[in-house]
PDB file of N, CA and C in Angstrom:
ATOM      1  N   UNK A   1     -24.044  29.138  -8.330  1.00  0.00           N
ATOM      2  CA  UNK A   1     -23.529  28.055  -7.503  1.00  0.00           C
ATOM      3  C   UNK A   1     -22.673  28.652  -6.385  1.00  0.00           C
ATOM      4  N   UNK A   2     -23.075  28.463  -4.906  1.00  0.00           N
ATOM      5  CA  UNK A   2     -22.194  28.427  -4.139  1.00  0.00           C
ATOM      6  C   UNK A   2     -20.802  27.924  -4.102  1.00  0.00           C
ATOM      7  N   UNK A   3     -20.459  28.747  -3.089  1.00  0.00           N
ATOM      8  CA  UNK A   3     -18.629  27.630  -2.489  1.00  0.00           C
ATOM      9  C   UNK A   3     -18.948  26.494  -2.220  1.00  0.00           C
ATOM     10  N   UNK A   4     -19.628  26.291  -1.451  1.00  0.00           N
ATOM     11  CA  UNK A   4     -19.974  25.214  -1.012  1.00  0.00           C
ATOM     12  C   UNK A   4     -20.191  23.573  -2.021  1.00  0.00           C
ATOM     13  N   UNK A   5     -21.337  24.484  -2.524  1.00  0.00           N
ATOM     14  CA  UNK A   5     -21.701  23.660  -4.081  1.00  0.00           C
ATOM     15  C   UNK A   5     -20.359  22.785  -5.154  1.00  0.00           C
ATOM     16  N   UNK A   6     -20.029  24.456  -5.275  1.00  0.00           N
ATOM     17  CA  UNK A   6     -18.691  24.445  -6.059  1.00  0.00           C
ATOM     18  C   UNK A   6     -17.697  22.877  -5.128  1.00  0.00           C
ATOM     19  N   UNK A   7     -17.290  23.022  -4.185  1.00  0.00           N
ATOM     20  CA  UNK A   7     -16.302  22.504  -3.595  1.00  0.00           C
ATOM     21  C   UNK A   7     -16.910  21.221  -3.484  1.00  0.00           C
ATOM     22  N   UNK A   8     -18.214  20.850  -3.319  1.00  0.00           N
ATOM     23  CA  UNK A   8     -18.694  19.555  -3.540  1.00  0.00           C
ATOM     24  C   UNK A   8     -18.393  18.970  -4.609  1.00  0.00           C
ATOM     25  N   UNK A   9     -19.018  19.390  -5.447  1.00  0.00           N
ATOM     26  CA  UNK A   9     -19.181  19.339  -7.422  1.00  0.00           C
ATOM     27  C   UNK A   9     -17.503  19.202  -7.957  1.00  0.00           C
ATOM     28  N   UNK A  10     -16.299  20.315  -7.728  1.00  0.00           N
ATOM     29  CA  UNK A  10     -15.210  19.374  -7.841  1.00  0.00           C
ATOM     30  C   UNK A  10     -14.765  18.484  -7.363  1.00  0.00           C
ATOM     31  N   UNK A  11     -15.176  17.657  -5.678  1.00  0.00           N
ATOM     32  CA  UNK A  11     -15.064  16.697  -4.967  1.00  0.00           C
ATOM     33  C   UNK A  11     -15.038  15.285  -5.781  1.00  0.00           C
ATOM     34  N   UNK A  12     -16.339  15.577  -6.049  1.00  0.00           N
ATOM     35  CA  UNK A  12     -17.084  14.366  -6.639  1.00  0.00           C
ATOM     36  C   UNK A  12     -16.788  13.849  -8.065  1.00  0.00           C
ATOM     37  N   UNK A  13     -16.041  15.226  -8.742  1.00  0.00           N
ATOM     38  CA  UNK A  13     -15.746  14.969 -10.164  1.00  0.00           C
ATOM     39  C   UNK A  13     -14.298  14.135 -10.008  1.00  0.00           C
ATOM     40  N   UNK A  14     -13.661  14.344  -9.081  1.00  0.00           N
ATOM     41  CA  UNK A  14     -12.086  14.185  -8.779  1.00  0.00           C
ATOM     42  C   UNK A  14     -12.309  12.541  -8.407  1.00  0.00           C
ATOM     43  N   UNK A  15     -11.433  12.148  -9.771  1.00  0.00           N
ATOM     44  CA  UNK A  15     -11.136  10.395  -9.558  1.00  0.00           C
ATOM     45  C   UNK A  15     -10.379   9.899  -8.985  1.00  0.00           C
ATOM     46  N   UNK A  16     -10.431   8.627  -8.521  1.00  0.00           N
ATOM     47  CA  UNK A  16      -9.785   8.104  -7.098  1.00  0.00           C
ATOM     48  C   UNK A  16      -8.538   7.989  -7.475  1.00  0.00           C
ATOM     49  N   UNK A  17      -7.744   7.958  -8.564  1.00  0.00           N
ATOM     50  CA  UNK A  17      -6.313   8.589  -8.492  1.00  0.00           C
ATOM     51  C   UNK A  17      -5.956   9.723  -8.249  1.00  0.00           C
ATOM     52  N   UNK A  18      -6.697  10.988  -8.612  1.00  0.00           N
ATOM     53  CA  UNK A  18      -6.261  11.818  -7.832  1.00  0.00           C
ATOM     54  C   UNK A  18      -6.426  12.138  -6.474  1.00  0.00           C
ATOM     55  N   UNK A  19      -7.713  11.459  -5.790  1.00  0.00           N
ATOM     56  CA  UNK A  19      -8.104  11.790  -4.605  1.00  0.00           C
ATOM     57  C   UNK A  19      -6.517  10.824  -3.666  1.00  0.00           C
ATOM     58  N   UNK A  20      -6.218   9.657  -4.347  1.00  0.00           N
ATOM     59  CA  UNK A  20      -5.313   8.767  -4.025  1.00  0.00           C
ATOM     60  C   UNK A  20      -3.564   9.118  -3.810  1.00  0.00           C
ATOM     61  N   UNK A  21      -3.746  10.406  -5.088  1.00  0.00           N
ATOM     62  CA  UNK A  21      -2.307  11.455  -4.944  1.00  0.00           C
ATOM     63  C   UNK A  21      -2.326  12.102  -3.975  1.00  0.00           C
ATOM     64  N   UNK A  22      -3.921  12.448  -3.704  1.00  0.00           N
ATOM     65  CA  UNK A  22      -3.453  13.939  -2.790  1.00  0.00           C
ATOM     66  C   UNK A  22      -3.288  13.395  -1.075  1.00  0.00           C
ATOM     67  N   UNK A  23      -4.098  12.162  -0.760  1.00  0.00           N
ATOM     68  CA  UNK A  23      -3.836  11.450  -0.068  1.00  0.00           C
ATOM     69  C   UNK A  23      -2.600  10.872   0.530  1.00  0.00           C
ATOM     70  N   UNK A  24      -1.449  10.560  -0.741  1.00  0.00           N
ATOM     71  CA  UNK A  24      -0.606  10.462  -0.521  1.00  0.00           C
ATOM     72  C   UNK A  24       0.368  11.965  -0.299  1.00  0.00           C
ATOM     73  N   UNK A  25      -0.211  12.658  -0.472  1.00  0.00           N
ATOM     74  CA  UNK A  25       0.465  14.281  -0.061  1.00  0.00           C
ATOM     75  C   UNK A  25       0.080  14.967   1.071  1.00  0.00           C
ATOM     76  N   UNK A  26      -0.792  14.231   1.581  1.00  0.00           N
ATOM     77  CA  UNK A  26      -1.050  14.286   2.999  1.00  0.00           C
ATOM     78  C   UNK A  26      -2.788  15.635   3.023  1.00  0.00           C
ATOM     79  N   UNK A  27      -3.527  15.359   1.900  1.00  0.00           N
ATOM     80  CA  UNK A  27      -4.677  16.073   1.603  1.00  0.00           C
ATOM     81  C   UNK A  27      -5.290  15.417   1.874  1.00  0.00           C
ATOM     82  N   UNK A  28      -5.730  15.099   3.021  1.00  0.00           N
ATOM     83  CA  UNK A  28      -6.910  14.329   3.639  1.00  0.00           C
ATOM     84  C   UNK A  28      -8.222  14.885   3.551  1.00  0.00           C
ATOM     85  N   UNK A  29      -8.196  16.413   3.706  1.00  0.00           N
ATOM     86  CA  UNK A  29      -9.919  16.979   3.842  1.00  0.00           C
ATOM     87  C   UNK A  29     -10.012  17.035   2.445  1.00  0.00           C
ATOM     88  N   UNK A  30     -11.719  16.929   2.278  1.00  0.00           N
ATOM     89  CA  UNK A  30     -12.269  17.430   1.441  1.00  0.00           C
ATOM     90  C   UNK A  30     -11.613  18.947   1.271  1.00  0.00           C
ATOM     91  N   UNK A  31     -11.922  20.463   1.880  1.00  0.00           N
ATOM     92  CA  UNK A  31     -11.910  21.356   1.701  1.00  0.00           C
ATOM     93  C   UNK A  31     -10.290  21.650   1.372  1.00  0.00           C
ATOM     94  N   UNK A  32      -9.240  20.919   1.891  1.00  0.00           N
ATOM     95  CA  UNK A  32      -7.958  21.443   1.299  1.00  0.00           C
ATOM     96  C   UNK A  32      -7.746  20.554   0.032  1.00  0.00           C
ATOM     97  N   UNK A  33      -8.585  19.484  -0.385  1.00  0.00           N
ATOM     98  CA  UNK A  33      -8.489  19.254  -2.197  1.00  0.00           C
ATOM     99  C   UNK A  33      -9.056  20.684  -2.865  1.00  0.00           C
ATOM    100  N   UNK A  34      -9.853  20.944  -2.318  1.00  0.00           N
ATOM    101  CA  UNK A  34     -10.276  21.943  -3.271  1.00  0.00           C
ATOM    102  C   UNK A  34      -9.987  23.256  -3.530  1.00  0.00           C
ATOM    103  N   UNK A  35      -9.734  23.758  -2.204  1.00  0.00           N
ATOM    104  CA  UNK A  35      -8.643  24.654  -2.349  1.00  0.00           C
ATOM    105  C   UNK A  35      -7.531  24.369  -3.040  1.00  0.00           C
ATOM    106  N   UNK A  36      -6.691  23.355  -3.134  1.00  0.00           N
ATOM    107  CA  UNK A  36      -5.794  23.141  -3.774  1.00  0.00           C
ATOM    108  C   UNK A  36      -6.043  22.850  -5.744  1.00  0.00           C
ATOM    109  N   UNK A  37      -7.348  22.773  -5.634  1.00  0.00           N
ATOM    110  CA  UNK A  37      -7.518  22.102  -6.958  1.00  0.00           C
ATOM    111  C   UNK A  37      -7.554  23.810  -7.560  1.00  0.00           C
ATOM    112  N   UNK A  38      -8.485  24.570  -6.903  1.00  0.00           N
ATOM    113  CA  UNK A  38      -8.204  25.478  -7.042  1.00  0.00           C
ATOM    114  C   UNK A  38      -7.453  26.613  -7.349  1.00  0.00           C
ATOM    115  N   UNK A  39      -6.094  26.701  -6.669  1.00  0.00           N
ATOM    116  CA  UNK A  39      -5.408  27.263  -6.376  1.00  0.00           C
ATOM    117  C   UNK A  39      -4.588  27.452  -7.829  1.00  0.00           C
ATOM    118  N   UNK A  40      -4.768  25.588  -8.116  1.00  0.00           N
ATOM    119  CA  UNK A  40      -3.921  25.454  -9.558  1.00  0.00           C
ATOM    120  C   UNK A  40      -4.574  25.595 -10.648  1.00  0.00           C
ATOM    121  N   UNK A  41      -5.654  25.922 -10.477  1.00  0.00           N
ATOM    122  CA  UNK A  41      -6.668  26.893 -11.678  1.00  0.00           C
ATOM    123  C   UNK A  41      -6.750  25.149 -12.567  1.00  0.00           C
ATOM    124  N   UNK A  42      -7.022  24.373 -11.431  1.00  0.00           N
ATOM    125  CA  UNK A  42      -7.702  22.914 -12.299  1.00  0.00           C
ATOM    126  C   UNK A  42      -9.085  22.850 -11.664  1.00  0.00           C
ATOM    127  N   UNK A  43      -9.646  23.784 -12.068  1.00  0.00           N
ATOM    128  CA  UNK A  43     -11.376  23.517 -12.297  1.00  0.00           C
ATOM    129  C   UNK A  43     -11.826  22.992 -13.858  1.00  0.00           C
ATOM    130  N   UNK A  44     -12.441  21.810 -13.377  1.00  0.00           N
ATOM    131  CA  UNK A  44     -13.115  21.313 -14.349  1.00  0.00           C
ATOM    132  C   UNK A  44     -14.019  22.238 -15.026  1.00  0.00           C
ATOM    133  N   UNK A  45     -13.807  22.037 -16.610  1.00  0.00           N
ATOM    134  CA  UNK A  45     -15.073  22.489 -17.896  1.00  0.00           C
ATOM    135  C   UNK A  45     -15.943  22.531 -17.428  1.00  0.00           C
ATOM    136  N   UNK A  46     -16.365  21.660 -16.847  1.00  0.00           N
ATOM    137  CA  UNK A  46     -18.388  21.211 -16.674  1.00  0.00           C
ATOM    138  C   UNK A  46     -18.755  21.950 -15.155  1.00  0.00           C
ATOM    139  N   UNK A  47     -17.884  22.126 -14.488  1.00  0.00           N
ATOM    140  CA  UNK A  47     -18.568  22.593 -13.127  1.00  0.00           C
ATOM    141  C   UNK A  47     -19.027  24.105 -12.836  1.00  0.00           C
TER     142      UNK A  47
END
């Protein structure tokens, strides 16, 4: 799996409360959720 892939695939797994936190933290792009989801070593089991 690509980055790309990857960064989709946690996108899509990420529920609208969290998309709704990070929103409120001023994480508007796709690519800085995931970096960030990242960063905090919260990659989902399944992806």
């Amino acid at each position: 799996m690509n980055r790309i892939e990857l960064e989709n695939r946690v996108w899509l797994l990420a529920n609208n409360e969290e998309k709704n936190e990070l929103l409120d933290l001023g994480l508007t792009s796709k690519v800085r959720y995931v970096k960030r989801v990242l960063e905090l070593g919260k990659v989902y089991a399944h992806v």
